[in-house]
Protein backbone atom coordinates (compact mmCIF):
# COMPACT_ATOMS: atom_id res chain seq x y z
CA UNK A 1 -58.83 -9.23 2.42
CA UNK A 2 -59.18 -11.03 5.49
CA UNK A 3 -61.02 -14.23 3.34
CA UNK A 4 -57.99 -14.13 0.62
CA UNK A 5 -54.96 -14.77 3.84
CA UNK A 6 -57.81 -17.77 5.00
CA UNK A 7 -57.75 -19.17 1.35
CA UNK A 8 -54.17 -18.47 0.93
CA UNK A 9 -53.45 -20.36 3.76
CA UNK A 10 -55.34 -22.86 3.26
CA UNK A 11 -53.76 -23.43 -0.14
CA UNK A 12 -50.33 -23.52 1.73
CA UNK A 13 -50.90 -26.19 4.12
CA UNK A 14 -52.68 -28.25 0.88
CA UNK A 15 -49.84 -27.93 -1.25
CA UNK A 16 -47.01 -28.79 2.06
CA UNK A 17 -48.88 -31.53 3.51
CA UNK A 18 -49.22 -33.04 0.08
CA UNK A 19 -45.82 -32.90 -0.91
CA UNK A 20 -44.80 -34.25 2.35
CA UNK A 21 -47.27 -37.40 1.92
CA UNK A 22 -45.84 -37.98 -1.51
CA UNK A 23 -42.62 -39.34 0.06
CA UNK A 24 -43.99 -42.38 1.67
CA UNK A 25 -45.98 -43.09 -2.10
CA UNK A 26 -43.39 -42.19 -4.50
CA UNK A 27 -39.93 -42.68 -2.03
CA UNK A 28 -37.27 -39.81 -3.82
CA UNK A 29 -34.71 -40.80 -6.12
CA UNK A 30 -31.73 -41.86 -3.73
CA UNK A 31 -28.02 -42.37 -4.49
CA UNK A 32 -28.63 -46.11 -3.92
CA UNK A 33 -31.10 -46.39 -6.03
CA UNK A 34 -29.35 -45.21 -9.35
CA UNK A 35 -26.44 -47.88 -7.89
CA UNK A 36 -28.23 -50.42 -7.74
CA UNK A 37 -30.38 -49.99 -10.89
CA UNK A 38 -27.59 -48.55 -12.74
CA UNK A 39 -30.34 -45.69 -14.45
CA UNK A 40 -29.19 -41.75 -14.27
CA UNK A 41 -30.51 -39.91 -11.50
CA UNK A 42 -32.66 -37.57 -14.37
CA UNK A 43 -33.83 -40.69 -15.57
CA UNK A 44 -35.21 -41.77 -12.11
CA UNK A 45 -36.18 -38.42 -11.22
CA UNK A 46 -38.39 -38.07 -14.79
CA UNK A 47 -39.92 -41.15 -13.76
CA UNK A 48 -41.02 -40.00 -10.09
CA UNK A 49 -42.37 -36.83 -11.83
CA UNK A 50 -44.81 -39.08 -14.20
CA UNK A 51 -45.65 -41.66 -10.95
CA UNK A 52 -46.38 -38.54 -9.34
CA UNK A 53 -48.43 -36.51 -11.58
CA UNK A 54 -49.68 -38.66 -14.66
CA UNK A 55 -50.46 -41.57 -12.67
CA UNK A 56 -52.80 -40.07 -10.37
CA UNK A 57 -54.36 -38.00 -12.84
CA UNK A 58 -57.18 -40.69 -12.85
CA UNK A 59 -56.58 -42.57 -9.36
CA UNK A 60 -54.79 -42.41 -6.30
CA UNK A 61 -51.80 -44.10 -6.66
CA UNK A 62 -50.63 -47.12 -4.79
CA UNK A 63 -47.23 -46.75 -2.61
CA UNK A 64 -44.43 -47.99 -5.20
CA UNK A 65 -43.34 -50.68 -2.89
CA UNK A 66 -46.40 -51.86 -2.89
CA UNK A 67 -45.68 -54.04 -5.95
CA UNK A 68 -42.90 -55.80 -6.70
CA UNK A 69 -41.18 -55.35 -10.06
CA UNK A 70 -42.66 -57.82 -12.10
CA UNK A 71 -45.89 -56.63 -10.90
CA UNK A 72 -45.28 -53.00 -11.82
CA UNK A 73 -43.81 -54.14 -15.75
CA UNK A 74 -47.64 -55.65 -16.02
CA UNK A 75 -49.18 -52.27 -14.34
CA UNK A 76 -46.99 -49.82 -16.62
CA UNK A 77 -47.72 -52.14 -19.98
CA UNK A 78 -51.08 -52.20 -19.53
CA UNK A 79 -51.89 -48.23 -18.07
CA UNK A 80 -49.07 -46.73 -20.34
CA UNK A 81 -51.30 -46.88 -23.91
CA UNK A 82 -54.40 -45.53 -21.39
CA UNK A 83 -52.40 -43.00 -20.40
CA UNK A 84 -50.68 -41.87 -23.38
CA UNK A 85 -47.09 -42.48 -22.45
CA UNK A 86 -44.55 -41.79 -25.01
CA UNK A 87 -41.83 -45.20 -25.21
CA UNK A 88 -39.58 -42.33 -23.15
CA UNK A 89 -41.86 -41.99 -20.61
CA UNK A 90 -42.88 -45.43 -19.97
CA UNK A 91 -38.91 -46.57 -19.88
CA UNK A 92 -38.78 -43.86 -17.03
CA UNK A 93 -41.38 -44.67 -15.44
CA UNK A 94 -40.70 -48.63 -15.24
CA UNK A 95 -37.50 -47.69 -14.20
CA UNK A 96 -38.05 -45.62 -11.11
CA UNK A 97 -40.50 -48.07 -10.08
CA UNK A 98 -38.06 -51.13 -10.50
CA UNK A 99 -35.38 -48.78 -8.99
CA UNK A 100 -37.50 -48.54 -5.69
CA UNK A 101 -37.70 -52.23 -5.07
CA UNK A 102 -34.08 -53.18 -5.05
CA UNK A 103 -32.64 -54.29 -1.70
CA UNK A 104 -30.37 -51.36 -1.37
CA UNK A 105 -32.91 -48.67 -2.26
CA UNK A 106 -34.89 -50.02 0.52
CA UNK A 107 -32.47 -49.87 3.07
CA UNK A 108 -31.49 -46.36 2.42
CA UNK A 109 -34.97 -45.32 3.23
């Protein structure tokens, strides 16, 4: 019993700590951000959730700001077929990743 509350909190602080180090990687869809880009929030928000999860199922992922937008439209167009993203999927992803690198997004950070 005593092992299980270890694991079990062990397994806590994994899953907290890692969804407080996702901020900084994949910044949360913001007001400004669905301004500025003029995308839904769902849309931006689907978009996080692929960043998040299908992009890292074979890497780490890079910070989104650390690419610009044109770099990211060469990034998504060439790891989208690898990765098996629907046309959905990749328009939600490109745009949550564009949406992070305008001017106001950044300054509501």
């Amino acid at each position: 019993m005593r092992l299980f509350k270890i694991i079990l909190a062990v397994f806590a602080a994994v899953v907290v700590g890692g969804c407080a180090l996702l901020g900084p990687v994949a910044p949360p869809v913001t007001p400004a951000m669905t301004v500025a880009s003029g995308t839904p929030a769902a849309t931006l928000n689907a978009g996080r959730e692929i960043f998040s999860t299908r992009c890292t199922t074979c890497h780490n992922a890079d910070p989104v700001r650390a690419y610009d937008a044109d770099d990211w439209r060469r990034i998504v167009g060439r790891m989208a077929a690898r990765s098996k993203l629907q046309p959905a999927e990749r328009a939600a992803l490109l745009a949550y990743v564009t949406a992070a690198q305008e001017p106001s997004a950044r300054a509501a950070r």
